[in-house]
Protein backbone atom coordinates (compact mmCIF):
# COMPACT_ATOMS: atom_id res chain seq x y z
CA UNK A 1 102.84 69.34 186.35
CA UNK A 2 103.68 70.47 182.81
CA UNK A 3 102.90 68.23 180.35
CA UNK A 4 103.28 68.24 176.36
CA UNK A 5 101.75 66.08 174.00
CA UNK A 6 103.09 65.41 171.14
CA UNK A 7 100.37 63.14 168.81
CA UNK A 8 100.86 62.09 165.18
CA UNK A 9 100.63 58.23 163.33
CA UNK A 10 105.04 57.97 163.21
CA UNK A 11 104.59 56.16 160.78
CA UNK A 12 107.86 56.02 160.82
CA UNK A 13 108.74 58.09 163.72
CA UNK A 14 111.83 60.41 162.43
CA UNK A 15 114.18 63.15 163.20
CA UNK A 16 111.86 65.91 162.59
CA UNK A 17 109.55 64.27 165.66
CA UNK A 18 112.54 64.41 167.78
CA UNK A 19 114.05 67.66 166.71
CA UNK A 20 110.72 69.30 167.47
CA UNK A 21 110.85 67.39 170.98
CA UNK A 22 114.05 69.02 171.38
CA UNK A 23 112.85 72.55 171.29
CA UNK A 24 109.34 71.89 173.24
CA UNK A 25 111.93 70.30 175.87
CA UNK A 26 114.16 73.71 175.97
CA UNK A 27 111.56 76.06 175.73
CA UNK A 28 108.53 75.40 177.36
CA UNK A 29 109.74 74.75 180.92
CA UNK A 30 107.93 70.96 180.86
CA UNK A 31 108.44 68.44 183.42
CA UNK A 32 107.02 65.70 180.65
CA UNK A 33 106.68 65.72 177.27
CA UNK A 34 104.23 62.73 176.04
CA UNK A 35 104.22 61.29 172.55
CA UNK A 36 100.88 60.00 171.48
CA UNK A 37 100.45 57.94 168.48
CA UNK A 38 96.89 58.03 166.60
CA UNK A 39 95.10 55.02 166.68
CA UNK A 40 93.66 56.59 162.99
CA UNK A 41 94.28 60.30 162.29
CA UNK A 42 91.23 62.21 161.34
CA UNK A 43 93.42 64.05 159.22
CA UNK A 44 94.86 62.05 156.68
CA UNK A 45 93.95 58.94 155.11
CA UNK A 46 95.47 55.30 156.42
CA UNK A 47 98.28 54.97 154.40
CA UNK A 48 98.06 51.29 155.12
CA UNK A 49 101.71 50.35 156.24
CA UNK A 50 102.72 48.88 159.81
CA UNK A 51 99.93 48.27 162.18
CA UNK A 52 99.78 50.03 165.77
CA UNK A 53 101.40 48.05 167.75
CA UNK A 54 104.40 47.71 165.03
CA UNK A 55 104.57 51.91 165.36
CA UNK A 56 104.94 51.74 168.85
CA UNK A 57 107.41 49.71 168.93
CA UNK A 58 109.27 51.84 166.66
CA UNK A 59 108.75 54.90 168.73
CA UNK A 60 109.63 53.17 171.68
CA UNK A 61 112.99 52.38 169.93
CA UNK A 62 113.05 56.11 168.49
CA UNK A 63 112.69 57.10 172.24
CA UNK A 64 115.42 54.85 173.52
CA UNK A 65 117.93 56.86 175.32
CA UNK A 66 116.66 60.15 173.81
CA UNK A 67 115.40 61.68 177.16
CA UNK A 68 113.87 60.88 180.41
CA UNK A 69 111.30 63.53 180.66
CA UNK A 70 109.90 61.65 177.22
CA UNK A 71 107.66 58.47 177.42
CA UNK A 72 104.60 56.79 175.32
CA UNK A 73 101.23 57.76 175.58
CA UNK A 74 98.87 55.05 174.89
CA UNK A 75 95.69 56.67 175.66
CA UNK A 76 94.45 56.73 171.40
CA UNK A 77 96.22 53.01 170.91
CA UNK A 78 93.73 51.86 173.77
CA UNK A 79 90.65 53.81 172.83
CA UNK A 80 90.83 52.73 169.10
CA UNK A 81 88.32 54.82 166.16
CA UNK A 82 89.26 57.58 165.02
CA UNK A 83 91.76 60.06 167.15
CA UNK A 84 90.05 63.04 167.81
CA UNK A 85 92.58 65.42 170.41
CA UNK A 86 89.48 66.86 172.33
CA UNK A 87 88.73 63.64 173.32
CA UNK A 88 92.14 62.91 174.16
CA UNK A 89 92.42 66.01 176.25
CA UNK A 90 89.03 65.47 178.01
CA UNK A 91 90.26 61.68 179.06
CA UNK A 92 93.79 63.26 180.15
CA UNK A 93 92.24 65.98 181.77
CA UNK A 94 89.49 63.69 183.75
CA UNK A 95 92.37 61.24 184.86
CA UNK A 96 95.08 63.94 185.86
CA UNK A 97 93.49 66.70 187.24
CA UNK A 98 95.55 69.51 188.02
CA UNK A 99 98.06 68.84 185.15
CA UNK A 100 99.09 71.75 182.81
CA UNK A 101 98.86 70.47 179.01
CA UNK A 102 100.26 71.82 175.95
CA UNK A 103 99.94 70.50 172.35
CA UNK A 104 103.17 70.68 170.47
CA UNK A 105 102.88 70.54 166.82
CA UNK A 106 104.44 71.63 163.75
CA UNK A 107 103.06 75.19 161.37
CA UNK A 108 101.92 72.65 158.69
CA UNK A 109 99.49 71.00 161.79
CA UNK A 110 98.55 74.77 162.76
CA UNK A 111 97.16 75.97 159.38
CA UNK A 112 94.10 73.73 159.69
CA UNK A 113 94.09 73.77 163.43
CA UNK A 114 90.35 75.50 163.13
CA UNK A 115 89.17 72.54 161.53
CA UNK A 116 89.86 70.13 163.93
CA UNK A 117 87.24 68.87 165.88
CA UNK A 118 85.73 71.50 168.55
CA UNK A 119 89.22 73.95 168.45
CA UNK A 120 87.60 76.14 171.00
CA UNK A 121 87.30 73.31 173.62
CA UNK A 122 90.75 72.01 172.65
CA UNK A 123 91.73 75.43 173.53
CA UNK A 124 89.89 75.98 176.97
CA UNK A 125 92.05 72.80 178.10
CA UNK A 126 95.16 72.87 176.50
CA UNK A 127 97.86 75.36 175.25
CA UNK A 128 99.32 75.19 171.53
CA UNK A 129 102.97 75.35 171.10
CA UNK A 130 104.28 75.33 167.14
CA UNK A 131 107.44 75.02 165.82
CA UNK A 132 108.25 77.07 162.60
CA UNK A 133 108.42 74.13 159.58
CA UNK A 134 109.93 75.63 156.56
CA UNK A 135 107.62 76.12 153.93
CA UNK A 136 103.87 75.67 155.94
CA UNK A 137 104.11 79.48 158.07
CA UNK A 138 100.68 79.90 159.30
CA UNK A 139 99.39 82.68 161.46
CA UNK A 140 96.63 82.65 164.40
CA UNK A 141 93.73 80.29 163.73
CA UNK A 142 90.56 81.87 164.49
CA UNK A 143 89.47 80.25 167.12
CA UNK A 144 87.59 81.36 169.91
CA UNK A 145 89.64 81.92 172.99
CA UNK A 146 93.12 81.31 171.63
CA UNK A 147 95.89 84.28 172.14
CA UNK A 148 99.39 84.61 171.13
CA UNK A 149 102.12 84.30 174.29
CA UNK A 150 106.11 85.05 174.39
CA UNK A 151 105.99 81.91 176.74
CA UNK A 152 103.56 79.52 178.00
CA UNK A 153 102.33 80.26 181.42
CA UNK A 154 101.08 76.75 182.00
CA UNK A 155 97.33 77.57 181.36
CA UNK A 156 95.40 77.15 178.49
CA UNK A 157 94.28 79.24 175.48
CA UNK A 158 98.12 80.44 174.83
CA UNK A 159 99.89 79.36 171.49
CA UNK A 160 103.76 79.81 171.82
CA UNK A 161 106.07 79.82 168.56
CA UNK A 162 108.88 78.15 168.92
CA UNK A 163 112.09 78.04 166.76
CA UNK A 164 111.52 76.32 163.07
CA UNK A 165 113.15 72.70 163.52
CA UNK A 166 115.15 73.46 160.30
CA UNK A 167 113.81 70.21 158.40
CA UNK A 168 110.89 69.38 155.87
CA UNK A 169 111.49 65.48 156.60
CA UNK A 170 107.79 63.83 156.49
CA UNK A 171 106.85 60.05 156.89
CA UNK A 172 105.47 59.78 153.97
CA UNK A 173 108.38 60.44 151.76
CA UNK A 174 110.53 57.80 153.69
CA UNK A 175 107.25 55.15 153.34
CA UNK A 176 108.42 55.87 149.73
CA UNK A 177 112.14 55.93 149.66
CA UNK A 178 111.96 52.87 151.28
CA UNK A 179 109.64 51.01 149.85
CA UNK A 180 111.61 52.14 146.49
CA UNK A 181 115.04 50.76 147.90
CA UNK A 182 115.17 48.77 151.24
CA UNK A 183 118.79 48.41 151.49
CA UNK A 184 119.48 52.20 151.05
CA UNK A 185 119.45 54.47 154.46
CA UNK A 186 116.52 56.95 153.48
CA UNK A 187 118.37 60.05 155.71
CA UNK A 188 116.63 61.01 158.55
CA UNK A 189 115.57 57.52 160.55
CA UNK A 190 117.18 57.39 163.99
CA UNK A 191 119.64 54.22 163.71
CA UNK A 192 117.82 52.49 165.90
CA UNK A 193 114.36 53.13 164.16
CA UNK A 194 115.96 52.24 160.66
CA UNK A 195 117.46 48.77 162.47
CA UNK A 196 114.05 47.85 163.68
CA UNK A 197 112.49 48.52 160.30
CA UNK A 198 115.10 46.53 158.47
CA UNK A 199 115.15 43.36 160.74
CA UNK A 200 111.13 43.11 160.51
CA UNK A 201 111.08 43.91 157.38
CA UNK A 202 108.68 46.99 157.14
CA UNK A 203 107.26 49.48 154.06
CA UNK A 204 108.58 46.88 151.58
């Protein structure tokens, strides 16, 4: 079983999250890509907003349709704290034993990929796929154990480029456009995702 993971808050989730599904869908062979939202990212500060169960709903509504090999994963909702993917991993990895597990992210992700914590076990159980996002390039992390791959073998340790999703679109800047005009379509919501957020309301 091949299995990508896609984490991040989607907060909202937006075409960029779903373009970048896309290409880990075309290029990496997976039987399953999984989209795991943060309980509370290590990385960035709680921009306050919707709480978790209001952003799953709204990926769940982002996912609608999209494709069957996609679903939820609810493993950081349930364990609440702080997010940490090596824990992640080691719970996936303890309750599916056997599975193949890649971590698809975006460049801007990959430049402080070395900070996260404990990169080198992340990398002894999981590959690292990234998609090209224009204006964040970043090169190999140094990081014990990880090595650059034409295509991901379904082992860990690999990272795999994949094409750049050709959009800069970040959740932050649509927590602003529409907070700054609800009425107005911010560009890049799936319809769905922008019908949920007007009929509850949301980043007023």
């Amino acid at each position: 079983m091949r299995v990508g993971l896609l984490g991040g808050a989607f907060n909202p989730p937006h075409e960029g999250h779903l373009r970048l599904a896309r290409l880990a869908l075309e290029h990496l062979g997976l039987d399953e890509l999984r989209f795991v939202p943060t309980a509370l990212s290590p990385h960035k500060p709680d921009p306050g907003g919707p709480g978790a169960e209001t952003r799953l709903h709204l990926l769940t509504e982002a996912l609608r349709a999209f494709d069957p090999r996609c679903r939820v994963e609810r493993v950081e909702l349930e364990r609440g704290g702080t997010s940490y993917t090596v824990d992640t991993l080691e719970a996936l990895a303890s309750r599916e034993p056997g599975a193949g597990w890649i971590l698809v992210m975006g460049s801007d992700q990959l430049a402080d990929f070395a900070a996260w914590r404990r990169p080198e076990r992340i990398v002894r159980l999981a590959s690292l796929a990234v998609g090209r996002r224009p204006g964040a390039e970043a090169g190999l992390p140094a990081v014990p154990g990880l090595r650059p791959a034409t295509t991901w073998s379904g082992g860990p340790g690999e990272l795999v480029w994949l094409p750049s999703t050709d959009t800069d679109l970040a959740s932050t800047d649509l927590r602003r456009r529409l907070a700054a005009d609800p009425a107005q379509d911010p560009g890049g919501l799936p319809a769905q995702v922008l019908a949920a957020i007007r009929a509850e309301n949301l980043y007023r």
